[in-house]
Protein backbone atom coordinates (compact mmCIF):
# COMPACT_ATOMS: atom_id res chain seq x y z
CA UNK A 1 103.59 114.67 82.70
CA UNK A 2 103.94 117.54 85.25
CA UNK A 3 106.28 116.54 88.44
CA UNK A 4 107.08 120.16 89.69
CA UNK A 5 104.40 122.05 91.87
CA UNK A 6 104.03 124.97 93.86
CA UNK A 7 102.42 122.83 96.47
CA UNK A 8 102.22 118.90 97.04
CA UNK A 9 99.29 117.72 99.57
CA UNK A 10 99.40 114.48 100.88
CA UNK A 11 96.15 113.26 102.00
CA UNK A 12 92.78 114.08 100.48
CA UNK A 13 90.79 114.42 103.35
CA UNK A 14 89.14 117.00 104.45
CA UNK A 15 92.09 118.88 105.74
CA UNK A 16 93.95 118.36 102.48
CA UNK A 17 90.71 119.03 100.05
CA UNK A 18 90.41 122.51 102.33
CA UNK A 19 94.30 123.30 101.95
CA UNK A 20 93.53 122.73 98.22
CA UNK A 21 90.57 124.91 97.50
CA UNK A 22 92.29 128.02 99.01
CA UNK A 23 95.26 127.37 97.06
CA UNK A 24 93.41 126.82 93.71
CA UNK A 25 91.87 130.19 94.01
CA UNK A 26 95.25 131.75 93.59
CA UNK A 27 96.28 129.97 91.02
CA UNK A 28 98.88 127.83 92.32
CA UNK A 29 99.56 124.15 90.70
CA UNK A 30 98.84 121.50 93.32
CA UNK A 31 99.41 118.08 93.54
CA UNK A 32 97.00 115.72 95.72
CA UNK A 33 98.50 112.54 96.62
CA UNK A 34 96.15 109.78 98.52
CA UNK A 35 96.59 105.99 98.74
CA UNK A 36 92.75 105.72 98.45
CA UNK A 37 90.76 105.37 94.98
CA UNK A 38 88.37 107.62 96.38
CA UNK A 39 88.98 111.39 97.55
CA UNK A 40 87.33 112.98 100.56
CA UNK A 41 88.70 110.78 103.34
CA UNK A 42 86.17 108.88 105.45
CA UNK A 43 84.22 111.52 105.77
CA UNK A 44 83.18 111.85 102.20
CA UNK A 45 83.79 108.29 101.50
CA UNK A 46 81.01 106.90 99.06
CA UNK A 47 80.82 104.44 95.57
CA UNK A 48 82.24 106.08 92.42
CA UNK A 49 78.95 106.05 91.04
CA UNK A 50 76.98 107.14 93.81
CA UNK A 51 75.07 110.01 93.58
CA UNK A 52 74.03 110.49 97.00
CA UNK A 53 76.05 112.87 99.61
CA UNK A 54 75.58 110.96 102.80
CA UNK A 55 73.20 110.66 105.25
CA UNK A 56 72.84 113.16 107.64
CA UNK A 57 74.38 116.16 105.53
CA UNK A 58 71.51 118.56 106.63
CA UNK A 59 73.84 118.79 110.11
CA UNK A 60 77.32 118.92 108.72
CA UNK A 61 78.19 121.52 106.87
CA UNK A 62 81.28 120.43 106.15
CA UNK A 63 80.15 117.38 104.35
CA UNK A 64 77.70 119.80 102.24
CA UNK A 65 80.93 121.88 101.37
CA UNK A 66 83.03 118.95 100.86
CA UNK A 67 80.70 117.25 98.13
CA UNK A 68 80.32 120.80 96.42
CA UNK A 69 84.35 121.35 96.24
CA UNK A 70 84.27 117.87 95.10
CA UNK A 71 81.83 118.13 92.02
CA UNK A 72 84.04 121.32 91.26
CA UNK A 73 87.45 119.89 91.66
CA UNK A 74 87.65 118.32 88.15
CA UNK A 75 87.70 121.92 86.77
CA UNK A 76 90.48 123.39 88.93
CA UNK A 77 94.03 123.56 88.67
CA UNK A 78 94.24 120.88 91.08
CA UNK A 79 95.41 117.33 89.97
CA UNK A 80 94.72 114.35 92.03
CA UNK A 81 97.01 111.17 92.23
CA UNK A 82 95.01 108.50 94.35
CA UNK A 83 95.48 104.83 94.66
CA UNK A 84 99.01 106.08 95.10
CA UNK A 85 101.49 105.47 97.96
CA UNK A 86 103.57 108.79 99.34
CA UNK A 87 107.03 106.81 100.45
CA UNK A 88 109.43 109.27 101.62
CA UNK A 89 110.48 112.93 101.61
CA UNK A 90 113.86 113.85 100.37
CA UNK A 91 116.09 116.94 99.74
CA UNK A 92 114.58 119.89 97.46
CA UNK A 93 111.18 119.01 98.55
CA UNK A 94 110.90 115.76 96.68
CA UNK A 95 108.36 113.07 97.61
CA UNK A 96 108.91 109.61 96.65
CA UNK A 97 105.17 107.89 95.67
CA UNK A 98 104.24 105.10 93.93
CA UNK A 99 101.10 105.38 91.58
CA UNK A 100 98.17 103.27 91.12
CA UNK A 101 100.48 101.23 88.74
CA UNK A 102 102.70 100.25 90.93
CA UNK A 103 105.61 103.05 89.32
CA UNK A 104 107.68 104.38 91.84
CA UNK A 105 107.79 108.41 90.69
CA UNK A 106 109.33 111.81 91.96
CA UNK A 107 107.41 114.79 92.59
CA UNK A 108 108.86 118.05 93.63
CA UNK A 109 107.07 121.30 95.27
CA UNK A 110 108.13 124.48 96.45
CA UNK A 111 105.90 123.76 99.74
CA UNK A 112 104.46 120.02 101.25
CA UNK A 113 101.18 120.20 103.19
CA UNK A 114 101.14 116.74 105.18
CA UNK A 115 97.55 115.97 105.86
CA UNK A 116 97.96 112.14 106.48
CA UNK A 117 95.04 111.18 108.95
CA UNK A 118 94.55 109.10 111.27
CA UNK A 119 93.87 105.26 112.05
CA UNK A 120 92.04 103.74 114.93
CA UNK A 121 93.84 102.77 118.01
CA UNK A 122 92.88 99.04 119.76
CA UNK A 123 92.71 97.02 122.69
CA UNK A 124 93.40 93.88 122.13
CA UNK A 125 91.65 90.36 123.93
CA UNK A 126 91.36 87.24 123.22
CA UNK A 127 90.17 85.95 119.72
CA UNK A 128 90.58 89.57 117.98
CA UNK A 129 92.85 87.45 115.21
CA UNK A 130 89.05 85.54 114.54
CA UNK A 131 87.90 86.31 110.92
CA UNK A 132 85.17 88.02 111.77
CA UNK A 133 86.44 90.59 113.91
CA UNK A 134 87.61 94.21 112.25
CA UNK A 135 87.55 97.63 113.16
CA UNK A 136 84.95 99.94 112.88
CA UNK A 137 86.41 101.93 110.38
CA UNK A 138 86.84 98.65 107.83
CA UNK A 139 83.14 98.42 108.33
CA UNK A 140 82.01 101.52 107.38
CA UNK A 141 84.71 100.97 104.51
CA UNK A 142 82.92 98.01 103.47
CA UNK A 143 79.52 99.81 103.38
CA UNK A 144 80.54 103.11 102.20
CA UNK A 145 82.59 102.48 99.26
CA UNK A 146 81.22 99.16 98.51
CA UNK A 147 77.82 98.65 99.48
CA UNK A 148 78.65 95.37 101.26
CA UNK A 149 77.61 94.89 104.91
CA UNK A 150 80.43 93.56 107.02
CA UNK A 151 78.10 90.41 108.55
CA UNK A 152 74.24 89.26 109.20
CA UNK A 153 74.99 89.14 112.97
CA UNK A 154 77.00 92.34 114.25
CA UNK A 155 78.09 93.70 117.70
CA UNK A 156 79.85 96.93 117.38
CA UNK A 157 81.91 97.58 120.25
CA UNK A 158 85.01 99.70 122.09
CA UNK A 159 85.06 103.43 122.89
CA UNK A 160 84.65 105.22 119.80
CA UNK A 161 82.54 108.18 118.65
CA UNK A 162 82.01 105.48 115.27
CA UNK A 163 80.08 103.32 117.42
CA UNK A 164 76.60 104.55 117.27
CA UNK A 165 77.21 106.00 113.77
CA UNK A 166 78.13 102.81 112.21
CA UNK A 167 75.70 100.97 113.95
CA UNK A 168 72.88 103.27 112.16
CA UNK A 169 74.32 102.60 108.84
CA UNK A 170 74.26 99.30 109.02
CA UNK A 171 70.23 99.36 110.00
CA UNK A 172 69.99 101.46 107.13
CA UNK A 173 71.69 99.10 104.87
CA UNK A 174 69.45 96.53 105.78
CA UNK A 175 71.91 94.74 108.73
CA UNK A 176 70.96 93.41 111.96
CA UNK A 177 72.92 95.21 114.83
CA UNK A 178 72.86 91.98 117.74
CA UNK A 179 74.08 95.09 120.04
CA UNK A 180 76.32 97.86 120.71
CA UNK A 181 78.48 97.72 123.97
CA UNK A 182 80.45 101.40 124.68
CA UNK A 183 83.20 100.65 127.24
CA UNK A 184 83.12 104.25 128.70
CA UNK A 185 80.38 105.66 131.24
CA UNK A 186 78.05 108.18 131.21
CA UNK A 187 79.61 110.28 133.49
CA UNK A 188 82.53 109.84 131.84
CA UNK A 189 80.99 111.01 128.40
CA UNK A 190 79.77 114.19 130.04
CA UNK A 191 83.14 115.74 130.58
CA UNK A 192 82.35 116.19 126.71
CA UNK A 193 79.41 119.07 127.43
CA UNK A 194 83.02 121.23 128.30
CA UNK A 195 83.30 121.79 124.69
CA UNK A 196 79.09 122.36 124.17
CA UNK A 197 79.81 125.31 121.95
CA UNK A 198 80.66 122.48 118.90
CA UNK A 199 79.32 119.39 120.25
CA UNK A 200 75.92 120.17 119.65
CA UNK A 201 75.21 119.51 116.11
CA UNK A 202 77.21 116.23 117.12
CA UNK A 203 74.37 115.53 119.72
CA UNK A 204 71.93 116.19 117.46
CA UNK A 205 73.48 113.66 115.08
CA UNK A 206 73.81 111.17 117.98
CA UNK A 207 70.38 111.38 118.71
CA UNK A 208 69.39 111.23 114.82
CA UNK A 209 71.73 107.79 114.95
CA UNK A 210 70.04 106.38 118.38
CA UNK A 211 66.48 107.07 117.27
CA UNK A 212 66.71 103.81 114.62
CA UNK A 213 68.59 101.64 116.99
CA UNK A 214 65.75 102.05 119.85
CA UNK A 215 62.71 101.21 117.15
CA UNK A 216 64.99 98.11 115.80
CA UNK A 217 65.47 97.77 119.74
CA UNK A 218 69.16 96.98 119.38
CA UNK A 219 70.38 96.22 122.62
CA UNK A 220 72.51 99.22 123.99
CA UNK A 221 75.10 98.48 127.10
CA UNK A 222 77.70 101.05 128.30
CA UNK A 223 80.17 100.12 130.71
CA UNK A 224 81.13 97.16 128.52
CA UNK A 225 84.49 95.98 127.61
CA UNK A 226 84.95 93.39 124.64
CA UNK A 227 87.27 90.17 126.46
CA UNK A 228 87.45 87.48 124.42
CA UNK A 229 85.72 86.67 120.72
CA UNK A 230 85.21 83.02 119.93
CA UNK A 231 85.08 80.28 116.97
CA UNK A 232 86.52 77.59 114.98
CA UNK A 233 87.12 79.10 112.03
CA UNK A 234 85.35 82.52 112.25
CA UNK A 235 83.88 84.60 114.77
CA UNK A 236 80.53 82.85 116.33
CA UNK A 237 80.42 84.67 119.89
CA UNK A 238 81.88 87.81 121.68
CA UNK A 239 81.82 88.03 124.97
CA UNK A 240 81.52 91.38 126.97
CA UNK A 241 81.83 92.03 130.49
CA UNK A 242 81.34 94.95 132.65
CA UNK A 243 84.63 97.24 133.85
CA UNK A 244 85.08 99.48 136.97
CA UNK A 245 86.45 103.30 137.05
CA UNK A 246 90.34 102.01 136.22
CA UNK A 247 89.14 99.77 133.54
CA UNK A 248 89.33 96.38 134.95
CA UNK A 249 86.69 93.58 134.42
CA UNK A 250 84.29 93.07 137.12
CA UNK A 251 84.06 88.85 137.43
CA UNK A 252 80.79 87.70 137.35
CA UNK A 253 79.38 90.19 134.84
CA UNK A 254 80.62 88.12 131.65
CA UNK A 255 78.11 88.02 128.95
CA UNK A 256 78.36 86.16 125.32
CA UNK A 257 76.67 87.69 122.36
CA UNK A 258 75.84 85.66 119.45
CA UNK A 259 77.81 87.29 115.92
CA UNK A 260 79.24 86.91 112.75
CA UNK A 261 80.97 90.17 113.00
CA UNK A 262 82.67 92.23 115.16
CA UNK A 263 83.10 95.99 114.61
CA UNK A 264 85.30 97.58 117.43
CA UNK A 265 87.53 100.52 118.01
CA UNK A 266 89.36 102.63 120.88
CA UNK A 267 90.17 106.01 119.46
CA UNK A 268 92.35 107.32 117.03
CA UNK A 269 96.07 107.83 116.95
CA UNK A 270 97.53 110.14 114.34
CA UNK A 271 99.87 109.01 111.17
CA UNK A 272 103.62 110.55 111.88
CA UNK A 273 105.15 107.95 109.82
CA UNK A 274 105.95 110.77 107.17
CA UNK A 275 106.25 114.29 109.48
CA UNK A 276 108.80 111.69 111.11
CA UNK A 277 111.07 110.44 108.23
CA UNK A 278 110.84 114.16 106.72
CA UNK A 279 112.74 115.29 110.06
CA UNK A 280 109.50 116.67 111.96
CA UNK A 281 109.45 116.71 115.24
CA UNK A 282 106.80 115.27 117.29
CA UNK A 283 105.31 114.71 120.38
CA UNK A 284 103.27 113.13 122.86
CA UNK A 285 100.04 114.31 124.56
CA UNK A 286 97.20 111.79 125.16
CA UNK A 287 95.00 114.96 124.54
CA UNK A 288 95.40 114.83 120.81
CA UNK A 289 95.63 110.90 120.56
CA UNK A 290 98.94 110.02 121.19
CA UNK A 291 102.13 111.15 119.43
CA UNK A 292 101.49 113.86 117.09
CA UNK A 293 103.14 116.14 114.76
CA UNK A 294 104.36 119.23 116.28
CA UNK A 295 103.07 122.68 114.40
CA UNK A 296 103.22 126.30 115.23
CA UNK A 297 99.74 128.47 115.10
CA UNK A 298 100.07 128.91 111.09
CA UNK A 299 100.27 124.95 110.95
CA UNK A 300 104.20 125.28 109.91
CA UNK A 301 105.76 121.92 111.21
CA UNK A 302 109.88 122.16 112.50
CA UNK A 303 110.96 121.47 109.02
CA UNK A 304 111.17 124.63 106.66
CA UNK A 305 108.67 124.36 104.07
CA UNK A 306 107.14 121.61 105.54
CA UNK A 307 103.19 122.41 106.64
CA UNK A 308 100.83 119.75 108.72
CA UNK A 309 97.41 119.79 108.89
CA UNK A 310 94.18 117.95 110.39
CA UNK A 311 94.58 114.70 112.50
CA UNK A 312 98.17 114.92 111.91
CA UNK A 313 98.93 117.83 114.53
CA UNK A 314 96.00 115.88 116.88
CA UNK A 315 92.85 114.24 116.77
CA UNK A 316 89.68 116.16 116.95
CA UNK A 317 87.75 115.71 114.21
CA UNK A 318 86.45 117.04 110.88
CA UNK A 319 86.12 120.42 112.03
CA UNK A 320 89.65 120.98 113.22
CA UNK A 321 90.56 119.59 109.97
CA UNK A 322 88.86 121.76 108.05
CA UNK A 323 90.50 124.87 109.78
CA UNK A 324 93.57 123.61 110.08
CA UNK A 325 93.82 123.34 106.08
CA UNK A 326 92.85 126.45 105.38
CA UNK A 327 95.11 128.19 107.85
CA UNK A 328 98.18 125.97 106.43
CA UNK A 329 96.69 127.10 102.75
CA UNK A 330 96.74 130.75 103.74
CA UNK A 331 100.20 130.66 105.50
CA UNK A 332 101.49 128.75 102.32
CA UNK A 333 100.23 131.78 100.02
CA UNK A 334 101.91 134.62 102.43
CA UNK A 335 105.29 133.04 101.66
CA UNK A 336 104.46 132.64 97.97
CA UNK A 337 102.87 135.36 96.86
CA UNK A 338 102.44 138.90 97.57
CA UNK A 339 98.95 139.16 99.85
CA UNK A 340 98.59 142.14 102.01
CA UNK A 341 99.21 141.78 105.86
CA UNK A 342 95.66 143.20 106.21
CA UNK A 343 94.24 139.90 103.57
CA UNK A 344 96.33 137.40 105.82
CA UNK A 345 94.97 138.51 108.88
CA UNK A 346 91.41 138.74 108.28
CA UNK A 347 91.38 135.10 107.14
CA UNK A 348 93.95 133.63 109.57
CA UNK A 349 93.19 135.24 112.91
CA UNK A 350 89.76 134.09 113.09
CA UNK A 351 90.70 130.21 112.26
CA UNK A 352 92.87 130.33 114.79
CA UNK A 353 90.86 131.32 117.67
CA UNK A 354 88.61 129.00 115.97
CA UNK A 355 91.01 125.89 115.80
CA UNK A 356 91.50 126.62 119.82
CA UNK A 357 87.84 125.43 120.37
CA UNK A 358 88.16 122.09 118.33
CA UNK A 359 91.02 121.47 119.98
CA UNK A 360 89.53 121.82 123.57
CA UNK A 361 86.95 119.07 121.91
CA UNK A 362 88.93 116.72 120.71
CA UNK A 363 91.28 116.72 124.21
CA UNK A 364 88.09 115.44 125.94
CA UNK A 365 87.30 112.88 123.60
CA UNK A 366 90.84 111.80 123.51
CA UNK A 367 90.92 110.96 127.13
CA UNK A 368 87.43 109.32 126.79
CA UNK A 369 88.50 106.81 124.22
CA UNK A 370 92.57 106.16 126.24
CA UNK A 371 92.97 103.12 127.80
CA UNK A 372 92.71 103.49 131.96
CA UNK A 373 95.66 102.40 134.26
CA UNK A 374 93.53 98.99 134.43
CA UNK A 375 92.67 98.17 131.27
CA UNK A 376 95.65 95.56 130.40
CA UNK A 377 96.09 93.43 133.42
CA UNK A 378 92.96 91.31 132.30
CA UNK A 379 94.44 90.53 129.19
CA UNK A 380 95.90 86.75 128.97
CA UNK A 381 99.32 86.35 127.77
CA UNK A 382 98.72 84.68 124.97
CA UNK A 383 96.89 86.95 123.47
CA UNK A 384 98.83 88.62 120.00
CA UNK A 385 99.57 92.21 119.86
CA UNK A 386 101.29 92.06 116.68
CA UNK A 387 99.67 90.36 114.37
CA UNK A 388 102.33 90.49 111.52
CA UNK A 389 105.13 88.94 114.09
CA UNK A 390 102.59 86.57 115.81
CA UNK A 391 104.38 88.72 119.23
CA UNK A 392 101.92 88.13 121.97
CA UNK A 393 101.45 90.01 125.52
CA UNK A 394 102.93 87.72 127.33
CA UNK A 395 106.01 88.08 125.31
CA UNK A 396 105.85 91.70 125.85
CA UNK A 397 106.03 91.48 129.72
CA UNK A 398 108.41 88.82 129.57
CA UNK A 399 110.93 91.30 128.16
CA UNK A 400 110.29 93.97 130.38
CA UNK A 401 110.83 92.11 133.24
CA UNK A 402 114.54 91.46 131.87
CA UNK A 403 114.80 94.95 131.98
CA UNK A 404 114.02 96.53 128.78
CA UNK A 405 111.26 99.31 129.21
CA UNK A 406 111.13 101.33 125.60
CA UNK A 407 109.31 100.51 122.41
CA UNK A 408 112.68 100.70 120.48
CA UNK A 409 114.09 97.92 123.20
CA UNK A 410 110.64 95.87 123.03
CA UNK A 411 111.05 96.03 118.90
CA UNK A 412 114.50 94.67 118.91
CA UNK A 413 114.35 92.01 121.33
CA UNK A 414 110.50 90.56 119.54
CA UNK A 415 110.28 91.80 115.99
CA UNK A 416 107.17 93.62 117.53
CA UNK A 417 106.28 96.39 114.61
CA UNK A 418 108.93 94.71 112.15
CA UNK A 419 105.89 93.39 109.87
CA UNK A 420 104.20 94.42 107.01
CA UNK A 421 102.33 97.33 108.51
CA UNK A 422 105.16 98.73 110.26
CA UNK A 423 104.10 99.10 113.64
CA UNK A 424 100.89 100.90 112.84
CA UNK A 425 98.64 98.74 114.53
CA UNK A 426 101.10 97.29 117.41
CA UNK A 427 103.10 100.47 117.97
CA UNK A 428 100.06 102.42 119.58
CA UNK A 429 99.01 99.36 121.99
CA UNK A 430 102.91 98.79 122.94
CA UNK A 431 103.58 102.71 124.32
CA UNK A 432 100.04 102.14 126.17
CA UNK A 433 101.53 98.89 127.85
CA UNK A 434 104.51 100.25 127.93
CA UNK A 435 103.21 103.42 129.99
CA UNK A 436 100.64 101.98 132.05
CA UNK A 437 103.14 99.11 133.58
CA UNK A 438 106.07 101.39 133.68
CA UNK A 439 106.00 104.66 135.46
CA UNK A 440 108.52 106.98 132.95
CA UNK A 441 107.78 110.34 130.61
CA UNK A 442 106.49 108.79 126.68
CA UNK A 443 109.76 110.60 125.89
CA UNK A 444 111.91 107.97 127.23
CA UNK A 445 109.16 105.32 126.56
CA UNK A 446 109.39 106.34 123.04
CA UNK A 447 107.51 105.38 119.84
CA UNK A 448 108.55 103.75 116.93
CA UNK A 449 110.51 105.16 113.89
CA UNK A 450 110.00 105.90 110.68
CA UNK A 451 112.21 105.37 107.27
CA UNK A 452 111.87 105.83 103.64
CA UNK A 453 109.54 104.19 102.26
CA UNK A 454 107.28 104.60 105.36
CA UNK A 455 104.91 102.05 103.14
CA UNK A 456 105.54 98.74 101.96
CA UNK A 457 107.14 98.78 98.06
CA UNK A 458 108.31 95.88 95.92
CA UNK A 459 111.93 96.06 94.86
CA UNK A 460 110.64 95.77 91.33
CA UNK A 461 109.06 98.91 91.44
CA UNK A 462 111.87 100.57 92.95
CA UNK A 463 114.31 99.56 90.58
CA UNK A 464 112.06 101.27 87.77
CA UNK A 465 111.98 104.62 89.65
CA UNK A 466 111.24 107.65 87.61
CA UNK A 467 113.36 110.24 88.59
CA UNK A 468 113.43 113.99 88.86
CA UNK A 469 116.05 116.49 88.53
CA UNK A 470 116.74 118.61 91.64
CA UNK A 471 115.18 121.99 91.62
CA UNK A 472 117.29 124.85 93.43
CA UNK A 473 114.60 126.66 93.92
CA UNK A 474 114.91 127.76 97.71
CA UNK A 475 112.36 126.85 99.83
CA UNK A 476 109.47 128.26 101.94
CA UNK A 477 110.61 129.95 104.57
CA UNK A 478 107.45 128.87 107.11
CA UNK A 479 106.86 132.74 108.38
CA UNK A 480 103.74 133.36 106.81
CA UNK A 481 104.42 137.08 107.07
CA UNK A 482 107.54 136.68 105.39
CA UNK A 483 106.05 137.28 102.07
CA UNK A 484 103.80 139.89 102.58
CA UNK A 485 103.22 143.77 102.25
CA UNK A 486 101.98 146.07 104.96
């Protein structure tokens, strides 16, 4: 079995599956590594044995590329490892991953593309422990990959661009959709026509998603914040009530909604765990979701060798993805192999003035989806922010009040992000605590860190490790015009 590549991806999504077509055209040996069984990311997510591409592919023409590559990729010089866990980076470009099998293996590359996605972002309330209650993501997971609707009963709530697009699905798959309540404004949501130039096949596909929820006449509410979800055992009722400009709940307004399920999100944040632990460095801007990895305009991250690409670098969508692949793909092959200048910069220049756009996008719908300076005063103390430690808000504030105002303080002193998923959940809604009760830069607030394995392993598997011998082979230099001839 092959462990040494010219170039590992980790992440099949879109911005991966883009890195990787450019890079099979020339030849190169690449390695896909994705912890789902499925490749495409959510975007292309669908049943093994589905032969359908999606609904609403006539608008997105990267889902009509995506499916094509796809059908192809079993032809190319392109292997995928899914159902597999990437753990760590080490030395000599190795990555640490265990496989579908639960064998703990290491791969080496002469360049890493990290394409690692993204993961919704919450707000937690009351009763959001309730069985029941998931995000919006795990619904369309559910659906997608499994044809199994998430309840009989749903509300799909929060402030995410999902919202209205799961909702549909669900109608289509039969479901009942009791209502969807969007916590933002419309005024708010028209800061988005700033970025018009790509928002409008996402309009179109917003309208194409609202047209089925007005005939089942689902009952639409913006303005509405999710405060408490209620039941014995499982959800039985949510209960919404309308917010003002700073996010806090207007008394009086309180209304209860009769569900099964609860779908809800707040945004995205992007996955750093592994830019982190590889020695990227990263920062903070509430325009691209929250911390982020840090890249140059060729999508070269501070580490030598080391590329990033898609929601990684910020959150803004397929379409940044999708450039942001193929720019790392084409840096990549200026360092290995001998393109002109004239080749690079034809492909290159225009994906970055390209890239610029999406960006601009996905800054706007960033701030739509953050949390506003109000939004966790109304929550009661009891209520759990991490769910692994049981470490609720109340213990939170306690511990600020003693004094301690960072997320690495709040960690040590609670256990809060010590749990089985690492913080990925809780580490998000601590900073935006953190930052909305405490007036200090996110650099001193900080976010939480990341070690090998950035995933949960057994020691078992670990003490069967298939190992690699070091290649010397020195590394990318991450000047795409290193490489290449006038």
């Amino acid at each position: 079995m092959n462990r040494h590549y010219d170039v590992i991806i980790v992440g099949s999504g879109v911005a991966g599956l883009a890195a990787a077509e450019i890079l099979s055209r020339h030849n190169r040996s690449i390695l896909v590594v994705d912890e789902n069984f499925h490749i495409g990311g959510q975007l292309l997510r669908q049943p093994p044995s589905s032969s359908q591409e999606g609904r609403g592919l006539v608008l997105d023409g990267i889902k009509r590329w995506g499916h094509r590559f796809l059908k192809r990729l079993p032809d190319g010089n392109v292997r995928v490892l899914n159902g597999a866990q990437a753990l760590g980076i080490f030395p000599g470009f190795v990555l640490l991953a265990q496989d579908a099998d639960g064998q703990v293996v290491e791969y080496q590359a002469n360049t890493l593309i990290l394409a690692t996605g993204t993961r919704e972002r919450f707000l937690p309330f009351a009763g959001w422990t309730l069985p029941g209650v998931m995000s919006t993501g795990a619904a369309q997971i559910l659906m997608k990959s499994h044809r199994v609707l998430p309840g009989s009963n749903i509300v799909v709530g929060g402030c995410t661009p999902l919202m209205l697009v799961l909702a549909a699905d669900i109608l289509a798959n039969q479901g009942k959709v009791r209502a969807v309540l969007d916590q933002s404004r419309p005024f708010q949501k028209a800061k988005l026509l700033g970025a018009a130039s790509i928002l409008w096949p996402k309009l179109i596909e917003g309208v194409a998603c609202l047209i089925p929820l007005i005939k089942a006449r689902t009952m639409l509410r913006q303005g509405m914040r999710i405060v408490e979800a209620h039941g014995s055992n499982a959800l039985e009722t949510v209960v919404a009530a309308e917010v003002d400009a700073n996010g806090r709940i207007i008394q009086g307004t309180e209304r209860s909604y009769a569900a099964d399920t609860l779908a809800v999100g707040h945004g995205f944040a992007p996955n750093i765990e592994l830019p982190q632990q590889a020695g990227c460095d990263i920062g903070f801007d509430i325009g691209k979701g929250g911390w982020y990895a840090k890249v140059d305009q060729y999508m070269a991250t501070t580490t030598q060798g080391i590329y990033a690409a898609g929601e990684t670098t910020g959150v803004a969508g397929s379409g940044k993805a999708f450039i942001e692949g193929r720019i790392a793909a084409w840096s990549i092959l200026g360092n290995l192999e001998d393109i002109s200048r004239k080749t690079f910069t034809k492909n290159v220049q225009p994906l970055i003035q390209l890239r610029e756009r999406h960006v601009h996008y996905g800054r706007l719908l960033n701030h739509l989806c953050h949390p506003p300076p109000g939004a966790f005063e109304d929550i009661p103390e009891e209520t759990i922010v991490c769910r692994c430690e049981d470490i609720t808000i109340g213990d939170i504030k306690r511990n600020v009040a003693k004094g301690l105002t960072t997320v690495k303080g709040i960690k040590k002193a609670t256990r809060c992000g010590m749990g089985n998923c690492q913080g990925r959940i809780c580490g998000p809604i601590l900073f935006d605590f953190l930052s909305t009760c405490i007036q200090q830069s996110p650099d001193v607030t900080g976010c939480l860190r990341a070690r090998a394995p950035v995933k949960t392993v057994a020691l078992g598997s670990l003490s069967t490790m298939s190992r690699i011998r070091a290649n010397t082979k020195k590394p990318s230099s991450g000047n795409p015009t290193a490489g290449v001839r006038s």
